[in-house]
N, C-alpha and C. Protein backbone atom coordinates (compact mmCIF):
# COMPACT_ATOMS: atom_id res chain seq x y z
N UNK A 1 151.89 110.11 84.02
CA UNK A 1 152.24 111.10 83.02
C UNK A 1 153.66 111.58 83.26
N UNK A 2 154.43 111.60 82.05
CA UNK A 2 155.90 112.78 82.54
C UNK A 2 155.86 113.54 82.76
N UNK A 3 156.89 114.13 83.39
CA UNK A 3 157.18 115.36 84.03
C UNK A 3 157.52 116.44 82.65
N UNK A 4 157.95 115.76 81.59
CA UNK A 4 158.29 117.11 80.40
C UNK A 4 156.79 117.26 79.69
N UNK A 5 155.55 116.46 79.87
CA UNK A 5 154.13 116.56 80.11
C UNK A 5 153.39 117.72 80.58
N UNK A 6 153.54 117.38 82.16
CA UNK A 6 153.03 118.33 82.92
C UNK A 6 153.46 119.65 83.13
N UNK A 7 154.63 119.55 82.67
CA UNK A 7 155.31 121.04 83.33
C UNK A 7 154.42 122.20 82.19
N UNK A 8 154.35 121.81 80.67
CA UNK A 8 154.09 122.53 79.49
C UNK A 8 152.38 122.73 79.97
N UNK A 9 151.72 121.89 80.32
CA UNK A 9 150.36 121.80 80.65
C UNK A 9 150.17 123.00 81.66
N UNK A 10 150.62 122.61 82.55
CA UNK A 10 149.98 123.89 83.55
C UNK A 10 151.38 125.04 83.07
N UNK A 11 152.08 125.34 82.59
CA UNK A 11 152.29 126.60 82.04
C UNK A 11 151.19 127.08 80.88
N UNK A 12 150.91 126.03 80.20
CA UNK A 12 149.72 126.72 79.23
C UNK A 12 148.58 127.04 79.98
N UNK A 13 148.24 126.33 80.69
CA UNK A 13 146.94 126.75 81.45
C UNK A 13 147.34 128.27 82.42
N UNK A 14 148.13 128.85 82.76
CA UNK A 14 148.64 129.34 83.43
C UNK A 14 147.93 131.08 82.76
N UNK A 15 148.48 130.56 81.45
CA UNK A 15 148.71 131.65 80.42
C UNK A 15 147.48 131.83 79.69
N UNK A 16 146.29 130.54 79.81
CA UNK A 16 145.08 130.75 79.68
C UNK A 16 144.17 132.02 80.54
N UNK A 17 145.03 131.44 81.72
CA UNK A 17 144.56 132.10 82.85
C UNK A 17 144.66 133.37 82.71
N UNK A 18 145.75 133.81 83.13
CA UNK A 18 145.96 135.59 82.90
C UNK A 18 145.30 136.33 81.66
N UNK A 19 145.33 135.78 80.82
CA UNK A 19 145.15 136.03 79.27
C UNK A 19 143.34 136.29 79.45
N UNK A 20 142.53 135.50 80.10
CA UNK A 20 141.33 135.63 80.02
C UNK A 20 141.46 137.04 80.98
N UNK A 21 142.01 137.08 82.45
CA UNK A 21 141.71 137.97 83.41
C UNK A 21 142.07 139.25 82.36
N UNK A 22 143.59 139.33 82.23
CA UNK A 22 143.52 140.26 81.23
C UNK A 22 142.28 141.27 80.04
N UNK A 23 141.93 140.07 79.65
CA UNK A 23 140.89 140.68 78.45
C UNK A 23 139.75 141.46 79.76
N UNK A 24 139.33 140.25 80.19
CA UNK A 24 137.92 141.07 80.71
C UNK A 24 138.44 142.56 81.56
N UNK A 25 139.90 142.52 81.99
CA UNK A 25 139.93 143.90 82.41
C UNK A 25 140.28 145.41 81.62
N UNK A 26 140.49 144.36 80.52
CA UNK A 26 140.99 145.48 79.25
C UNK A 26 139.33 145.94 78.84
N UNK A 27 138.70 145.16 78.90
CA UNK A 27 137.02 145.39 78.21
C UNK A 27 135.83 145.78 79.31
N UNK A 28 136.40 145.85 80.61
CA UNK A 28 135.64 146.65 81.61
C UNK A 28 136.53 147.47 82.50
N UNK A 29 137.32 148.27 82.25
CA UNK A 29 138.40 148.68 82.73
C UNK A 29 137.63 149.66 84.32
N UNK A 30 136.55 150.07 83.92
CA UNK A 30 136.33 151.54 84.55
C UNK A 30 135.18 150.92 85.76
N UNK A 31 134.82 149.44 85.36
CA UNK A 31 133.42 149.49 85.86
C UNK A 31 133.05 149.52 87.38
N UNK A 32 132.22 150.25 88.09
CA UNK A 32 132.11 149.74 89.77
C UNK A 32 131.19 149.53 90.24
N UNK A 33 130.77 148.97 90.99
CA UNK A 33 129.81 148.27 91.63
C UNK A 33 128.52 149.59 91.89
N UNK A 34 127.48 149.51 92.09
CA UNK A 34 126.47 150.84 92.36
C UNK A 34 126.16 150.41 93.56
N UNK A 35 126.23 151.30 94.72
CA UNK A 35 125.91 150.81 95.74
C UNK A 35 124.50 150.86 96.00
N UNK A 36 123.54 149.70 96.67
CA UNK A 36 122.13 149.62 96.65
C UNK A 36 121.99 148.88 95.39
N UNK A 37 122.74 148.59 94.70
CA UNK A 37 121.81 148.15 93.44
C UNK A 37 122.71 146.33 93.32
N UNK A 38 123.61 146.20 93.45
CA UNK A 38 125.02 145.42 93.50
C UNK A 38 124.97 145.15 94.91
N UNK A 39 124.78 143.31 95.19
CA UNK A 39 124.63 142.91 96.27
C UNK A 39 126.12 142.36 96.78
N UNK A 40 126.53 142.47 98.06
CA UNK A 40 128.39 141.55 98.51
C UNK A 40 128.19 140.07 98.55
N UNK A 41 129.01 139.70 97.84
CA UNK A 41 129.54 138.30 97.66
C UNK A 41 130.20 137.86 98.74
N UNK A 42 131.10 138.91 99.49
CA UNK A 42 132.13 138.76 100.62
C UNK A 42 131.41 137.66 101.79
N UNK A 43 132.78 136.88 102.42
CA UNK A 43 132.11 136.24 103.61
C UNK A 43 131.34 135.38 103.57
N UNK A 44 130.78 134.83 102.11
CA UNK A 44 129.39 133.93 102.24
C UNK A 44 129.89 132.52 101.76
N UNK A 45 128.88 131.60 102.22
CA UNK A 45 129.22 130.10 101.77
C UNK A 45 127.99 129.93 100.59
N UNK A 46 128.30 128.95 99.57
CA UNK A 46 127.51 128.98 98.86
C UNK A 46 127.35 127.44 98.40
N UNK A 47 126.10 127.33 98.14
CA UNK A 47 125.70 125.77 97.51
C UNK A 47 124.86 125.32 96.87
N UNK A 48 124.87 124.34 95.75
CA UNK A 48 124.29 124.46 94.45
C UNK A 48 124.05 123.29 94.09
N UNK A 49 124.21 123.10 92.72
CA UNK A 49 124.29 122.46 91.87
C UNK A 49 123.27 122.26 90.40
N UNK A 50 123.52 121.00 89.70
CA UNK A 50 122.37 120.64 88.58
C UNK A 50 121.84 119.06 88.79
N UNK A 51 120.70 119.34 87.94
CA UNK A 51 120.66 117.43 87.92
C UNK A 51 119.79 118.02 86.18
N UNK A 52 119.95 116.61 85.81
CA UNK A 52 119.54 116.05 84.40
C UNK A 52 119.27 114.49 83.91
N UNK A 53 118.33 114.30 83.59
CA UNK A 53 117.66 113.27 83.45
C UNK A 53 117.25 113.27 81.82
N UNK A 54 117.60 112.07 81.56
CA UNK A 54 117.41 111.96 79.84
C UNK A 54 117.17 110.30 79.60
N UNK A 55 115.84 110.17 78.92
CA UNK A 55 115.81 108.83 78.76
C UNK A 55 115.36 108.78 77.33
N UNK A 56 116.02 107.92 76.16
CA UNK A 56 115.51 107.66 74.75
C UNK A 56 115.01 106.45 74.35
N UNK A 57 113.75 106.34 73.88
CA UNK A 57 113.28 105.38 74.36
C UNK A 57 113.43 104.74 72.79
N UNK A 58 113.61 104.97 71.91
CA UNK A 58 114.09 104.73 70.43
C UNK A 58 115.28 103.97 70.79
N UNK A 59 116.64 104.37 71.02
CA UNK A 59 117.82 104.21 71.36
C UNK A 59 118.08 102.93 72.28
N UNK A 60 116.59 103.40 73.25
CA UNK A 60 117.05 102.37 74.25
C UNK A 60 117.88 102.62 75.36
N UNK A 61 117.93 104.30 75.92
CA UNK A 61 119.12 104.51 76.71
C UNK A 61 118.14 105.55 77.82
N UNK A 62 119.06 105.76 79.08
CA UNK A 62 118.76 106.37 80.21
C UNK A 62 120.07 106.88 80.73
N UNK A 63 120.21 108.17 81.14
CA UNK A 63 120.93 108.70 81.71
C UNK A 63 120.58 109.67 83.11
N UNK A 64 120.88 109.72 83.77
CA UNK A 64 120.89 110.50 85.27
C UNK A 64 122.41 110.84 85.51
N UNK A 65 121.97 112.41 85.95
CA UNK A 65 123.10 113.19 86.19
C UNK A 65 123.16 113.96 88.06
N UNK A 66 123.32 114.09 88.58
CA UNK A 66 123.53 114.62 89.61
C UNK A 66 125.16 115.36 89.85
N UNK A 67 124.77 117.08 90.43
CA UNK A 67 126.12 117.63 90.93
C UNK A 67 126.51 118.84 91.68
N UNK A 68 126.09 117.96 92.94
CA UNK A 68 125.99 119.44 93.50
C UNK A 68 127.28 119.96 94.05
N UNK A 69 127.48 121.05 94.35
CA UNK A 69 128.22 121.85 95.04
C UNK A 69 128.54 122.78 96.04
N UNK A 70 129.53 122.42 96.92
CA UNK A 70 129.48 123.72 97.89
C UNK A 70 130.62 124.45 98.16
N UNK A 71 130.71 126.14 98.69
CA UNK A 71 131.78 126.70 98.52
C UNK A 71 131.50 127.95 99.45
N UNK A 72 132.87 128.51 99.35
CA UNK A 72 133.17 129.44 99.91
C UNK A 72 133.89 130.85 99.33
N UNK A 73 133.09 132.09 99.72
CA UNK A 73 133.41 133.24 98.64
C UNK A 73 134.11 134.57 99.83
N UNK A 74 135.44 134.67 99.54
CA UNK A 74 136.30 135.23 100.49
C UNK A 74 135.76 136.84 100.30
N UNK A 75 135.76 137.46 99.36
CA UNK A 75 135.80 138.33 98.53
C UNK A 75 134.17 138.76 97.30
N UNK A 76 133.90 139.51 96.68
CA UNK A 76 133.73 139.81 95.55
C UNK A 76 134.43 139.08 94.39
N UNK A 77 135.84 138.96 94.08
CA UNK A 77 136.46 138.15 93.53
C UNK A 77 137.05 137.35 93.47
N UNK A 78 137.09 136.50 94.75
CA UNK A 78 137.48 134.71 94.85
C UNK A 78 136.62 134.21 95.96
N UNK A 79 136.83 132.61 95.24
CA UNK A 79 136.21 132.24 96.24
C UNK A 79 136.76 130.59 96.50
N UNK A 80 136.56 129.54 96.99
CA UNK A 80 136.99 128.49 96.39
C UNK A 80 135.78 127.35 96.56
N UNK A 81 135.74 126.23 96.37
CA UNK A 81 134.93 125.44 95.88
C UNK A 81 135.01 123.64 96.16
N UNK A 82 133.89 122.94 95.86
CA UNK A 82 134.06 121.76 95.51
C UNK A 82 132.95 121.29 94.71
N UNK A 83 133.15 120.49 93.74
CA UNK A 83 131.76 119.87 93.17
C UNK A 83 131.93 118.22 92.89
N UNK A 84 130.53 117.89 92.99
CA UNK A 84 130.84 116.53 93.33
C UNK A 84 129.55 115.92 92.24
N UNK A 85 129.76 114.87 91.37
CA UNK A 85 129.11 114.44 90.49
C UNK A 85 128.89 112.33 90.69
N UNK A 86 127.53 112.45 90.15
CA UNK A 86 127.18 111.09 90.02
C UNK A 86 126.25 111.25 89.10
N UNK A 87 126.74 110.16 87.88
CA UNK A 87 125.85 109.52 86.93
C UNK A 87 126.04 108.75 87.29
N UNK A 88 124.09 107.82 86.19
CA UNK A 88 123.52 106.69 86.03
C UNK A 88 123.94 106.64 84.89
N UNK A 89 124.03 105.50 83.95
CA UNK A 89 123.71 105.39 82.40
C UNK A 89 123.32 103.91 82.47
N UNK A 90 122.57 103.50 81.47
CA UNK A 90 121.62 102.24 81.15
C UNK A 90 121.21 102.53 79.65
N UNK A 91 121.92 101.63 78.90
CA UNK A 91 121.68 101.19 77.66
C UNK A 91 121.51 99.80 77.37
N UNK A 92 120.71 99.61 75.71
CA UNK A 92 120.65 98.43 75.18
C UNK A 92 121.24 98.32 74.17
N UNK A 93 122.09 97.57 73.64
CA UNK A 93 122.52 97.06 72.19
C UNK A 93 122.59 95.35 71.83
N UNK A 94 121.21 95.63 70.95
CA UNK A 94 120.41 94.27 70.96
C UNK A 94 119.82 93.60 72.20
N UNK A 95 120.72 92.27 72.22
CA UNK A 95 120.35 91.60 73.57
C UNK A 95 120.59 92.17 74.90
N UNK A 96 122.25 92.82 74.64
CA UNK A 96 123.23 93.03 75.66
C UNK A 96 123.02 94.51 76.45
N UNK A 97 122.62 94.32 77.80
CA UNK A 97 122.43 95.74 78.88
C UNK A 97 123.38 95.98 79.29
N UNK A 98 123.51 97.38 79.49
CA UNK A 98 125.21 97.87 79.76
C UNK A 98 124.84 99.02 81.26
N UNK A 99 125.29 98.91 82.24
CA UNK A 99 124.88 99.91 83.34
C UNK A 99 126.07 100.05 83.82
N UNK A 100 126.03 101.59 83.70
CA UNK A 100 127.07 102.33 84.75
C UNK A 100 127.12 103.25 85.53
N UNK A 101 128.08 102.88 86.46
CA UNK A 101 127.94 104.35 87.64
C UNK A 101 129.07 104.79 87.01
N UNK A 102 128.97 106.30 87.56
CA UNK A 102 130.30 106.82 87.75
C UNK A 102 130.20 108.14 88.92
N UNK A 103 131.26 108.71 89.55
CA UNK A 103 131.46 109.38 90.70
C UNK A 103 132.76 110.68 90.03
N UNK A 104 132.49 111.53 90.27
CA UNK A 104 133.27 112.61 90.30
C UNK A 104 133.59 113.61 91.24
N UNK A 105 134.53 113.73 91.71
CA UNK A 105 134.95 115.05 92.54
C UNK A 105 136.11 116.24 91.83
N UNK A 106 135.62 117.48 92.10
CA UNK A 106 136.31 118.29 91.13
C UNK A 106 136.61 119.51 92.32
N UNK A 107 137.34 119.97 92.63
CA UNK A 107 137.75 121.35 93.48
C UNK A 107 138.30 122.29 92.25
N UNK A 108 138.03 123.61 92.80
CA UNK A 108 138.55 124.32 91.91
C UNK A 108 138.31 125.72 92.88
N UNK A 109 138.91 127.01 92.16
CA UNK A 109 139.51 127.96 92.51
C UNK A 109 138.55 128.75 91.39
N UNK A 110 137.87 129.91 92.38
CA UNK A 110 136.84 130.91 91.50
C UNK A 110 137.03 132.02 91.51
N UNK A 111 137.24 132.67 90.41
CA UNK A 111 137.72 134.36 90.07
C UNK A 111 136.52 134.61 89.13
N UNK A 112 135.62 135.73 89.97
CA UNK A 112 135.20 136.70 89.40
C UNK A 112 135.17 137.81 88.82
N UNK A 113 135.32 137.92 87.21
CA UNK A 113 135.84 139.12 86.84
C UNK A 113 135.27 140.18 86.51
N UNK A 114 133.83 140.17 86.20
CA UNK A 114 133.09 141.05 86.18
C UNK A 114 131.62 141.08 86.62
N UNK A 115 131.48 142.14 87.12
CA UNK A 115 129.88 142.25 88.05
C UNK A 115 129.02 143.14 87.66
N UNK A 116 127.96 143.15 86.96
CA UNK A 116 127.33 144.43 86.68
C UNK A 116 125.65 143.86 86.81
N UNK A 117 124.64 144.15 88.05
CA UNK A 117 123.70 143.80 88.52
C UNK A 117 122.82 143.65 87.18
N UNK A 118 122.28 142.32 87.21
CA UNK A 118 122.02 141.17 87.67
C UNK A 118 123.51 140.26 87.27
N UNK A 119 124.32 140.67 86.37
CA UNK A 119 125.19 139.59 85.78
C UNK A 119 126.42 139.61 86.28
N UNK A 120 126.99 138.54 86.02
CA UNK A 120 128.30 137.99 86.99
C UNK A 120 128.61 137.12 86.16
N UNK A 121 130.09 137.51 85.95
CA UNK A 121 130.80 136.78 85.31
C UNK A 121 132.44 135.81 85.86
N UNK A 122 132.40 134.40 85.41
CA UNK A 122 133.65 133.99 86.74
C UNK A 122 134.85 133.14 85.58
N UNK A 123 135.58 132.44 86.09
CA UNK A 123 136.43 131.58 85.65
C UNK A 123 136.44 130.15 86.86
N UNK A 124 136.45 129.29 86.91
CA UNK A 124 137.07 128.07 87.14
C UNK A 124 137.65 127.66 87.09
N UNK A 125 138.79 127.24 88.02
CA UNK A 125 140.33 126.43 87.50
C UNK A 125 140.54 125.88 88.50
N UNK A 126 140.61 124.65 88.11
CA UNK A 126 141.00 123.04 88.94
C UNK A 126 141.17 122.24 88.68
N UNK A 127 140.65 120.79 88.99
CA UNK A 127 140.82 119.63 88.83
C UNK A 127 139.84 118.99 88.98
N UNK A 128 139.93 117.68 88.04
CA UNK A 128 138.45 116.73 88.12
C UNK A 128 139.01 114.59 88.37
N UNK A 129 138.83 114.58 89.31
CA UNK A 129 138.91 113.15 89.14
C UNK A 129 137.81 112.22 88.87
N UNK A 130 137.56 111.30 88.13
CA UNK A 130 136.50 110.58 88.25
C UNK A 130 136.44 108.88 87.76
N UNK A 131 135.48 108.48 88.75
CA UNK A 131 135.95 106.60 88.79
C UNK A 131 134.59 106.25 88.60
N UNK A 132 134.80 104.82 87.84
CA UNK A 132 133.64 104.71 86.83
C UNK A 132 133.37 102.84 86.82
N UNK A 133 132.24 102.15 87.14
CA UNK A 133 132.25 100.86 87.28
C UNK A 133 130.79 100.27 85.47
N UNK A 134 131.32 100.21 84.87
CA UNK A 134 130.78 99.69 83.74
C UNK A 134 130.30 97.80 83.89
N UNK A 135 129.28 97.79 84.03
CA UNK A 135 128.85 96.38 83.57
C UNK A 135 127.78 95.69 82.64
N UNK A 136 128.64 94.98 81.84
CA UNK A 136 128.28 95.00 80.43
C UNK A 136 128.28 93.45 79.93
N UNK A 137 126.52 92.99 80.37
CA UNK A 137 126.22 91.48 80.51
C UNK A 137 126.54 91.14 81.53
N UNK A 138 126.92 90.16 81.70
CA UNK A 138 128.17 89.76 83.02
C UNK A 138 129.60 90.10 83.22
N UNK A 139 130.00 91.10 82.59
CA UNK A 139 131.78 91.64 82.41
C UNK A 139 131.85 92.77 83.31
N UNK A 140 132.28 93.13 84.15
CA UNK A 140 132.35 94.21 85.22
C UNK A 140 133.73 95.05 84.16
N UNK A 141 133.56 96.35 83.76
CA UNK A 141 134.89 96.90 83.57
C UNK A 141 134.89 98.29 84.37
N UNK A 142 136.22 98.76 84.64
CA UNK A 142 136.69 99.98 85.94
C UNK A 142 137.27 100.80 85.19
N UNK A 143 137.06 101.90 85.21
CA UNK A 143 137.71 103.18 84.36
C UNK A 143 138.12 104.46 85.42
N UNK A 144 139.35 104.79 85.33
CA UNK A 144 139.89 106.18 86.57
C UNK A 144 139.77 107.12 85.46
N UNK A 145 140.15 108.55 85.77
CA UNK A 145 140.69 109.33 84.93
C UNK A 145 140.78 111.16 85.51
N UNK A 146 141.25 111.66 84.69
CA UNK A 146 141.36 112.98 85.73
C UNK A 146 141.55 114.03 84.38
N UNK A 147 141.08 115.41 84.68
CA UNK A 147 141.10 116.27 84.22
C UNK A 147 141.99 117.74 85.01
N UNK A 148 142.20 119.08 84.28
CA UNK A 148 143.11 119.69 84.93
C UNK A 148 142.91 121.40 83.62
N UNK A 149 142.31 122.18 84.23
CA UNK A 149 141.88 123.41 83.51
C UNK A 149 140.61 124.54 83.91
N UNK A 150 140.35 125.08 83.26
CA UNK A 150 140.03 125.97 83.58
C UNK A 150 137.66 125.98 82.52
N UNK A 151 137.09 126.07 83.45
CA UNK A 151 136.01 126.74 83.00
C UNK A 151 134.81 128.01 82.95
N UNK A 152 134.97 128.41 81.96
CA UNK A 152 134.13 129.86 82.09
C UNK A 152 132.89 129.58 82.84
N UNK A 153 132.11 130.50 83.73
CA UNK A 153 130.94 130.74 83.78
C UNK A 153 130.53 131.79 84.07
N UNK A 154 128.84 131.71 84.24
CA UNK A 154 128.01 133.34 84.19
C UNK A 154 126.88 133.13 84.84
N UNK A 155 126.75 133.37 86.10
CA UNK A 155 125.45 133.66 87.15
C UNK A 155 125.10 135.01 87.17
N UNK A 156 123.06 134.84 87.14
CA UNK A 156 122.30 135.69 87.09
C UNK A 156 122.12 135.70 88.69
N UNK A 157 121.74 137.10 89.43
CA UNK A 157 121.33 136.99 90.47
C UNK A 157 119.86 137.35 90.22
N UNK A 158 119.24 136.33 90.99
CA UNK A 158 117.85 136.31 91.16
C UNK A 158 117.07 137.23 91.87
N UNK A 159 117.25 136.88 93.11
CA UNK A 159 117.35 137.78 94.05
C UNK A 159 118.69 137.58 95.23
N UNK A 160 118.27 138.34 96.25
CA UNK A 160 119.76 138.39 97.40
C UNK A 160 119.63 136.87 97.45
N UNK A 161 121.08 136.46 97.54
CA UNK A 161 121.08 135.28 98.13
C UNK A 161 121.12 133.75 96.75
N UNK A 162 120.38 134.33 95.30
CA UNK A 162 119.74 133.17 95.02
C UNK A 162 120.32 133.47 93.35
N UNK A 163 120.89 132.59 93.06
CA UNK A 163 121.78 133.08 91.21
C UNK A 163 121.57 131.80 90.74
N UNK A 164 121.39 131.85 89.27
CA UNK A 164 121.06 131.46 87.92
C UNK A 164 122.54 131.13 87.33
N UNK A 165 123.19 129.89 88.05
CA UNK A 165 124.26 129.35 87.14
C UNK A 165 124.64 128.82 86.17
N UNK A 166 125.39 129.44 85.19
CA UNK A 166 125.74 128.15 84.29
C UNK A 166 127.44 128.18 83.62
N UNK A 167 127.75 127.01 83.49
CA UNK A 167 129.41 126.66 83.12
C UNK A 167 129.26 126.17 81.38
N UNK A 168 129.85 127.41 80.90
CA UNK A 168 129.41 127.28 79.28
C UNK A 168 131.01 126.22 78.70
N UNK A 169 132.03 125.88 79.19
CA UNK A 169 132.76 124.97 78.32
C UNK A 169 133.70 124.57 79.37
N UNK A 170 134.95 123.93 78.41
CA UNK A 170 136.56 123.61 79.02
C UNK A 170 137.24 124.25 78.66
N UNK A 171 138.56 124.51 79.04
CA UNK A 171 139.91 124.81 78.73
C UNK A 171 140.75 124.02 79.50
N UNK A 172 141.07 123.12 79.10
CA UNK A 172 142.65 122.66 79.88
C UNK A 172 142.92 121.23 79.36
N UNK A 173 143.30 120.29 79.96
CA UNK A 173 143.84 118.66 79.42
C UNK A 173 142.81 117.58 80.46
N UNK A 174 142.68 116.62 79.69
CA UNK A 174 141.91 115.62 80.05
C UNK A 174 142.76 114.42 79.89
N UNK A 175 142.91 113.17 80.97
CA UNK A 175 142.68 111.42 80.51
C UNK A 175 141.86 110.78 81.35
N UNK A 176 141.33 110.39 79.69
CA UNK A 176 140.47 109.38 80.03
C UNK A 176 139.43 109.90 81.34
N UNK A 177 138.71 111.19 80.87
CA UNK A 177 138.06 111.69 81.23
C UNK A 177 136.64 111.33 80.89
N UNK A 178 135.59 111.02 81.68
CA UNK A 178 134.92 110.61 81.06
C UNK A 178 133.41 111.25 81.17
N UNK A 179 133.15 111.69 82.78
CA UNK A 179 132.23 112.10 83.04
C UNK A 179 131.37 113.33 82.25
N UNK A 180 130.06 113.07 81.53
CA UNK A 180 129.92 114.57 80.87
C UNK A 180 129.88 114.55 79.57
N UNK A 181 130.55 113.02 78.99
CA UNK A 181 131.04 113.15 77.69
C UNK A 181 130.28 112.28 77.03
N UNK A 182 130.26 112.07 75.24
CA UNK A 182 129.40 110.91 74.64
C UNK A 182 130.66 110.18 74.62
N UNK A 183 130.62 108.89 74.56
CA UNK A 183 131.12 107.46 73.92
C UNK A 183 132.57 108.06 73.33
N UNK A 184 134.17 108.40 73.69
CA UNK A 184 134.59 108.55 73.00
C UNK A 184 134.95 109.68 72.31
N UNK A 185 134.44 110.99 73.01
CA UNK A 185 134.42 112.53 72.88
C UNK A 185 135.18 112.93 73.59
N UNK A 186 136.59 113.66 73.45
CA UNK A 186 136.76 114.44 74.36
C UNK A 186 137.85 114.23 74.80
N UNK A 187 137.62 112.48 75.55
CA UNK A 187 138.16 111.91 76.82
C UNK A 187 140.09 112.26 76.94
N UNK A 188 140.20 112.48 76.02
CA UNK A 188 141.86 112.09 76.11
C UNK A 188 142.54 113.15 75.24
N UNK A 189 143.11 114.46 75.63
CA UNK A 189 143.66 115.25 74.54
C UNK A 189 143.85 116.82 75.46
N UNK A 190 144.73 117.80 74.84
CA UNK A 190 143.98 119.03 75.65
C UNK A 190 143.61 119.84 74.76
N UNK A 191 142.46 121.50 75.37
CA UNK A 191 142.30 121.79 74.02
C UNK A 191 141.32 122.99 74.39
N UNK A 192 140.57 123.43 73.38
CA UNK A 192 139.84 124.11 74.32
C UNK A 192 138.19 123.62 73.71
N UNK A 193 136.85 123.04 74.27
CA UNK A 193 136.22 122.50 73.87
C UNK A 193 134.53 123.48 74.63
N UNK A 194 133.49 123.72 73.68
CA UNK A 194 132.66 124.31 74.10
C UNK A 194 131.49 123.02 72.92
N UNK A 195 130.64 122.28 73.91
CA UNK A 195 129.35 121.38 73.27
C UNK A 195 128.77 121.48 74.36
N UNK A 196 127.69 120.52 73.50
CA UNK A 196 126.67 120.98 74.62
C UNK A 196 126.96 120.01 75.67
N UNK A 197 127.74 118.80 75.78
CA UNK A 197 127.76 117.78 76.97
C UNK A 197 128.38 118.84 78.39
N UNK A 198 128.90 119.40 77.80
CA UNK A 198 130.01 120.68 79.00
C UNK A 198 128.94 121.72 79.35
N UNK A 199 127.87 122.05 79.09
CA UNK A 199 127.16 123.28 79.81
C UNK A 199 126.09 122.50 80.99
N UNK A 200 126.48 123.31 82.07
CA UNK A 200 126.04 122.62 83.37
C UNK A 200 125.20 123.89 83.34
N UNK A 201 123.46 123.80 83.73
CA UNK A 201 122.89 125.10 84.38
C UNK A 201 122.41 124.53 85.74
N UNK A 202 121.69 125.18 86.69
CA UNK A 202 121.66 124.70 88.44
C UNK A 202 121.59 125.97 88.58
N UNK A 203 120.95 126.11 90.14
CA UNK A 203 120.66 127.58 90.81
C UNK A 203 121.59 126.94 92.03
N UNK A 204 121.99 128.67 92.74
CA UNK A 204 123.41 128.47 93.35
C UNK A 204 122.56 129.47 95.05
N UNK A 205 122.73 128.84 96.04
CA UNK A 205 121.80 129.92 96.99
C UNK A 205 123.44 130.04 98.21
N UNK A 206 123.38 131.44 98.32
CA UNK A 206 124.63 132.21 99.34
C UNK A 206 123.91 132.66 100.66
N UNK A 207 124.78 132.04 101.54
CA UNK A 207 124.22 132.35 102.73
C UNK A 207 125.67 132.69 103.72
């Protein structure tokens, strides 16, 4: 990618950024934690993830999702992260079987902006790489690609220790991104995108 590319990219994302922190502090300006009621985030490691399994038997297709994650929460309001993804996919069209892996690793940087017991609200901003081996009949094809932005989310705490995650969209630039997506959605553009292929739910346990 160029450099007169990237530079505009992460200044927009930049400005995504503040712009969200902004609002949520303009729209909870006053709020504070109740003590006894509002559990500390501080100091803890945390680890998670989702899985999803979808098979159509009309279609002819199978998908497996796996993605878990683990991290670290400095604060009440940061923390940082890694998540790591593997799909299956297995389709038919007609004669021809098509199976693919693919592998993802994504780090990212977590700001929590608002807390009000049970709900928690965060941002996501990082990066996603992911490598992909398609074989289709006897044709082996290889796909890279990488992503670079920011995603909302909102964990319920269950109880101490145990939250109700989920990552409701994107914000930022994608190539040839693929993981997550249908056939041809998405993959290549920046923007800001909320479907349903982008909402990840998974329970998240802090220790």
């Amino acid at each position: 990618m160029k450099k007169t590319i990237v530079r505009p990219l992460f200044t927009a994302l930049l400005a995504c950024m503040t712009t969200g922190i902004g609002l949520a502090q303009n729209v909870f300006p006053n709020h504070k934690s109740e003590p006894g009621k509002d559990h500390a985030h501080e100091g803890r490691f945390f680890a998670g993830g989702a899985v999803s399994f979808w098979t159509d038997n009309k279609d002819k297709t199978l998908t497996l999702d796996l993605c878990p994650e683990i991290g670290y929460l400095f604060n009440d309001s940061w923390g940082v992260g890694m998540l790591l993804g593997y799909e299956y996919e297995q389709r038919e069209t007609g004669k021809t079987k098509t199976i693919g892996n693919s592998f993802k690793i994504s780090p990212f940087v977590r700001y929590y902006y608002f807390h009000r017991n049970p709900f928690n609200l965060y941002l996501d901003a990082g990066g996603g790489f992911n490598f992909s081996k398609e074989k289709e009949g006897g044709v082996s094809k290889y796909i890279n690609g990488f992503e670079v932005g920011i995603r909302p989310g909102a964990c319920v705490d269950l109880t101490e220790g145990l939250c109700l995650c989920l990552r409701m969209g994107f914000v930022g630039y994608r190539n040839d991104y693929f993981m997550g997506e249908d056939p041809q959605m998405g993959t290549k553009g920046f923007g800001l995108r909320f479907a349903p292929e982008e909402l990840m739910v998974g329970l998240e346990l802090e220790f």
